[in-house]
N, C-alpha and C. Protein backbone atom coordinates (compact mmCIF):
# COMPACT_ATOMS: atom_id res chain seq x y z
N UNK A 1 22.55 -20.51 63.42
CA UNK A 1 23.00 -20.52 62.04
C UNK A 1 23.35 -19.08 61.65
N UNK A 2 24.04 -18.20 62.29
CA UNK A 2 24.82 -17.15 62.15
C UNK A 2 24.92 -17.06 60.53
N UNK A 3 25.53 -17.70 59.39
CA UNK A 3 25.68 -17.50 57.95
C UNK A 3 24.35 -17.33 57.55
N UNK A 4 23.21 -17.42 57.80
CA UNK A 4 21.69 -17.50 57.12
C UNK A 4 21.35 -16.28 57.76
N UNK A 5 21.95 -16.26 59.03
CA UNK A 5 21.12 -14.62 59.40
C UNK A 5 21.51 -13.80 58.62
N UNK A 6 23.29 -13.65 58.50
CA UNK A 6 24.00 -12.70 57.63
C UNK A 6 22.87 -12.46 55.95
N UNK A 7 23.06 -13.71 55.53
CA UNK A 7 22.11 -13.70 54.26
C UNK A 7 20.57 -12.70 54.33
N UNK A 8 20.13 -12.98 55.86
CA UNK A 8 19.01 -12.49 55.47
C UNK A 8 19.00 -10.87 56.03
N UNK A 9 20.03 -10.81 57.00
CA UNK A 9 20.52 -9.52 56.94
C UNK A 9 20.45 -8.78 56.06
N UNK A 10 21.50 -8.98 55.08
CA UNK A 10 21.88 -8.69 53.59
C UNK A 10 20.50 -8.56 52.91
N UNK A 11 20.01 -9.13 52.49
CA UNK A 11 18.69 -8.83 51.53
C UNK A 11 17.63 -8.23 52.27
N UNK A 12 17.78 -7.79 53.35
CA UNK A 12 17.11 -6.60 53.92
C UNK A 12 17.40 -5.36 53.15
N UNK A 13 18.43 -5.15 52.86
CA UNK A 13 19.17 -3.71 52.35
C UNK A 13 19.30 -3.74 50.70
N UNK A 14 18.31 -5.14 49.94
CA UNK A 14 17.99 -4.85 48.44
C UNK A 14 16.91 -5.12 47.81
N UNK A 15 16.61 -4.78 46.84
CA UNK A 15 15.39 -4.82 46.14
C UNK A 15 14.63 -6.01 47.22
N UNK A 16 13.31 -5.96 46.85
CA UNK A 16 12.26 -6.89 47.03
C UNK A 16 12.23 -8.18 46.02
N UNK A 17 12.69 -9.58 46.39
CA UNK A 17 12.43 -10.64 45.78
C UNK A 17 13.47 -10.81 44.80
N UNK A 18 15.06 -10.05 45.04
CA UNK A 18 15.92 -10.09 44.20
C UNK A 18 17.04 -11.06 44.99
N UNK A 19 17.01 -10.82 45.89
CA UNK A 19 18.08 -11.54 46.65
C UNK A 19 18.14 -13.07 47.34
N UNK A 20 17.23 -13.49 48.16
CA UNK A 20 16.98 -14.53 48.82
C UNK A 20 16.07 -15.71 47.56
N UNK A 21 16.64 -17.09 47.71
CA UNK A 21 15.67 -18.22 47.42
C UNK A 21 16.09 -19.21 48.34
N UNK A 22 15.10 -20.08 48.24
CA UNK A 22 14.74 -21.72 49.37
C UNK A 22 15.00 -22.79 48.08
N UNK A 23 15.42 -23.85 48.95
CA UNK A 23 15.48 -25.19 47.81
C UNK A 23 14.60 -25.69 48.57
N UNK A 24 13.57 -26.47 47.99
CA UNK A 24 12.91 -27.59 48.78
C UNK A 24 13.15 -27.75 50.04
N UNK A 25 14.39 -28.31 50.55
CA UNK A 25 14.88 -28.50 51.55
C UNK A 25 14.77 -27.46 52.73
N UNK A 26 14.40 -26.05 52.05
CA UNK A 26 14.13 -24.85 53.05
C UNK A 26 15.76 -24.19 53.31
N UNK A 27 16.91 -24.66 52.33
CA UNK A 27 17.70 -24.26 52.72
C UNK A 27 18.02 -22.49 52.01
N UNK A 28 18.57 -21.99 52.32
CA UNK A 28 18.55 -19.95 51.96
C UNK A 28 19.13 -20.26 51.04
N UNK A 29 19.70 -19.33 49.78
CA UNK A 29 20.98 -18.65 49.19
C UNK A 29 20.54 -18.16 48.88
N UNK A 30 21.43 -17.15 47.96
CA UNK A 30 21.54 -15.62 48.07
C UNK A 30 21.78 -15.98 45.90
N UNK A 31 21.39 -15.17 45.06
CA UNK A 31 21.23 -14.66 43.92
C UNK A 31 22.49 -14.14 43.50
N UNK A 32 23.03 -13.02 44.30
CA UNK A 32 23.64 -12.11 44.25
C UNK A 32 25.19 -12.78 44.70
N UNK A 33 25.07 -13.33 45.47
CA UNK A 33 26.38 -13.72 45.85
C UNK A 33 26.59 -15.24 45.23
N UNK A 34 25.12 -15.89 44.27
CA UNK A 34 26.02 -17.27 43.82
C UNK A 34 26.10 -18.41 44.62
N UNK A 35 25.43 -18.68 46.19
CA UNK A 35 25.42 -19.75 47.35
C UNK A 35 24.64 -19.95 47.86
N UNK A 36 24.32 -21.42 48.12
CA UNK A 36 23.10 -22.04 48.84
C UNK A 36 24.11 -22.53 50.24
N UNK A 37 23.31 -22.32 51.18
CA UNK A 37 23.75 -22.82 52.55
C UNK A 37 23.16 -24.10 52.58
N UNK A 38 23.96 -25.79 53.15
CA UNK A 38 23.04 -26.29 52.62
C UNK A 38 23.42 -26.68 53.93
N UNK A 39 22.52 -27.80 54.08
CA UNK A 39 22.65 -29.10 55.57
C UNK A 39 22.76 -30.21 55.38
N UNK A 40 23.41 -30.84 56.25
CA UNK A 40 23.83 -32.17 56.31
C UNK A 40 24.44 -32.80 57.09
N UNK A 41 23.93 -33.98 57.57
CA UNK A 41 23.73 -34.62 59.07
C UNK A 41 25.34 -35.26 59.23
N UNK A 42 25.71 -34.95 60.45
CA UNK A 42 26.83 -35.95 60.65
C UNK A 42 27.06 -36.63 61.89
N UNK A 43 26.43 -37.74 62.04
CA UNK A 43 26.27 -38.72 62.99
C UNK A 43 24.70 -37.93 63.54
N UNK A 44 25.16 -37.30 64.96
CA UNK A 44 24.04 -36.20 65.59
C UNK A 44 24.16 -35.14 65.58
N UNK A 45 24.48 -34.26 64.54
CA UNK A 45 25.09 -33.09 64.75
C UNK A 45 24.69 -32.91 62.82
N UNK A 46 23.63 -31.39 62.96
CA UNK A 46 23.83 -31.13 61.29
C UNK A 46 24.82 -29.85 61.55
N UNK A 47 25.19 -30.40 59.92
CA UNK A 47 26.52 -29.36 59.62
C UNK A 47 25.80 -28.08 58.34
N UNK A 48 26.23 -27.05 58.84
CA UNK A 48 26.22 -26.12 57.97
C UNK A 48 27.25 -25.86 56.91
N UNK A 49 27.27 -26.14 55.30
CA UNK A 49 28.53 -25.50 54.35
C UNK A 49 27.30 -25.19 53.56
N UNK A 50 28.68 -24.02 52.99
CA UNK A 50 28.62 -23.12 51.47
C UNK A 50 28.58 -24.07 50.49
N UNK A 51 27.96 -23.60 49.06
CA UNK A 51 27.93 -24.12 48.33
C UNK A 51 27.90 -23.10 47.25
N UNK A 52 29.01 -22.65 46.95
CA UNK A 52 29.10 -21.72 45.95
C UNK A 52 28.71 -21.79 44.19
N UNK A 53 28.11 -21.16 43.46
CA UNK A 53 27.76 -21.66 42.00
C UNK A 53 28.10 -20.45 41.47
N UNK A 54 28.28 -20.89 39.90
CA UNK A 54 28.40 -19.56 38.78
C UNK A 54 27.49 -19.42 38.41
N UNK A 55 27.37 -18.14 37.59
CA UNK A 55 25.63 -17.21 37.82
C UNK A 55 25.06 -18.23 36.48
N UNK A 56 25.74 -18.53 35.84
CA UNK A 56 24.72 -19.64 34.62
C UNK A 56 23.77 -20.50 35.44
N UNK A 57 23.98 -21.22 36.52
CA UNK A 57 23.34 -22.57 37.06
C UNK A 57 22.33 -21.39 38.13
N UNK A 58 22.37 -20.15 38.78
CA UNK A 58 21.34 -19.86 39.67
C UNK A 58 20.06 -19.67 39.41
N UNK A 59 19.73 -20.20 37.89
CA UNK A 59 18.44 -19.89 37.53
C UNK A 59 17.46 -21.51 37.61
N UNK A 60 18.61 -22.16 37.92
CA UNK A 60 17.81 -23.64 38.41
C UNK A 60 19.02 -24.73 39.54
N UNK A 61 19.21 -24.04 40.40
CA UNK A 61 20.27 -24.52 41.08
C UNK A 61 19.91 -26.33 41.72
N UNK A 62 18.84 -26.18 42.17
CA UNK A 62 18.18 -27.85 42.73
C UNK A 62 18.83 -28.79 41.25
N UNK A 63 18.55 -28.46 40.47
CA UNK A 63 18.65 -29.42 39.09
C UNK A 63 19.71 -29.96 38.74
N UNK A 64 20.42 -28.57 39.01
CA UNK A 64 21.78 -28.43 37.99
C UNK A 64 23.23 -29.75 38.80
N UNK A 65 23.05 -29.27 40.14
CA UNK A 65 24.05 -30.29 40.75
C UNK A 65 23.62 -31.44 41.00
N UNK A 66 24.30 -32.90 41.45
CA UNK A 66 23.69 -34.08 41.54
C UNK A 66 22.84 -34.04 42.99
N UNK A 67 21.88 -35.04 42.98
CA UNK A 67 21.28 -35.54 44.20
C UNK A 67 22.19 -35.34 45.61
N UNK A 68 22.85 -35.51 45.56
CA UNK A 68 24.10 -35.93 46.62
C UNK A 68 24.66 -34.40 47.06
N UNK A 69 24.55 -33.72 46.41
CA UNK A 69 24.76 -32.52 46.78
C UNK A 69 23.79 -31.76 47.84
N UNK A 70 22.37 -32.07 48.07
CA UNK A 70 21.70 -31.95 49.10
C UNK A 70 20.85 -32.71 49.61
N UNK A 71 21.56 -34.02 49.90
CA UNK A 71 21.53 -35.06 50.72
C UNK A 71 21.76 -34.49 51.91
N UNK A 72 19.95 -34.68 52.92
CA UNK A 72 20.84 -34.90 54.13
C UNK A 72 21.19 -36.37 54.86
N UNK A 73 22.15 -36.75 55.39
CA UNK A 73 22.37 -38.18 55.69
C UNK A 73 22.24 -38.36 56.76
């Protein structure tokens, strides 16, 4: 998962506890950049996408989008 390392790359080089959060799901995003990496199954094979948000919704991101948005199937 090359995009999650980058992430955690990245918040190596800022404040403490400013950059990185987990959804339930254990999936990363980043504060600063606005994106949860999420997962989701396709057939046998999980897929990694972006999930980009505007900075209003990163203060409760699980909530704000529907169920289906981090569905894994």
């Amino acid at each position: 998962m090359e995009k999650a390392q980058w992430l955690f790359d990245r918040a190596e080089s800022r404040d403490p506890f400013t950059e990185l959060f987990y959804l339930p799901g254990a999936e990363p995003g980043s504060l600063t950049l606005g994106v949860v990496l999420c997962v989701q199954r396709a057939g046998d094979h999980l897929l990694t996408r972006p999930v980009f948000l505007a900075a209003d919704v990163m203060d409760d991101v699980y909530h704000r989008l529907p169920r289906e948005a981090w569905a894994i199937f």
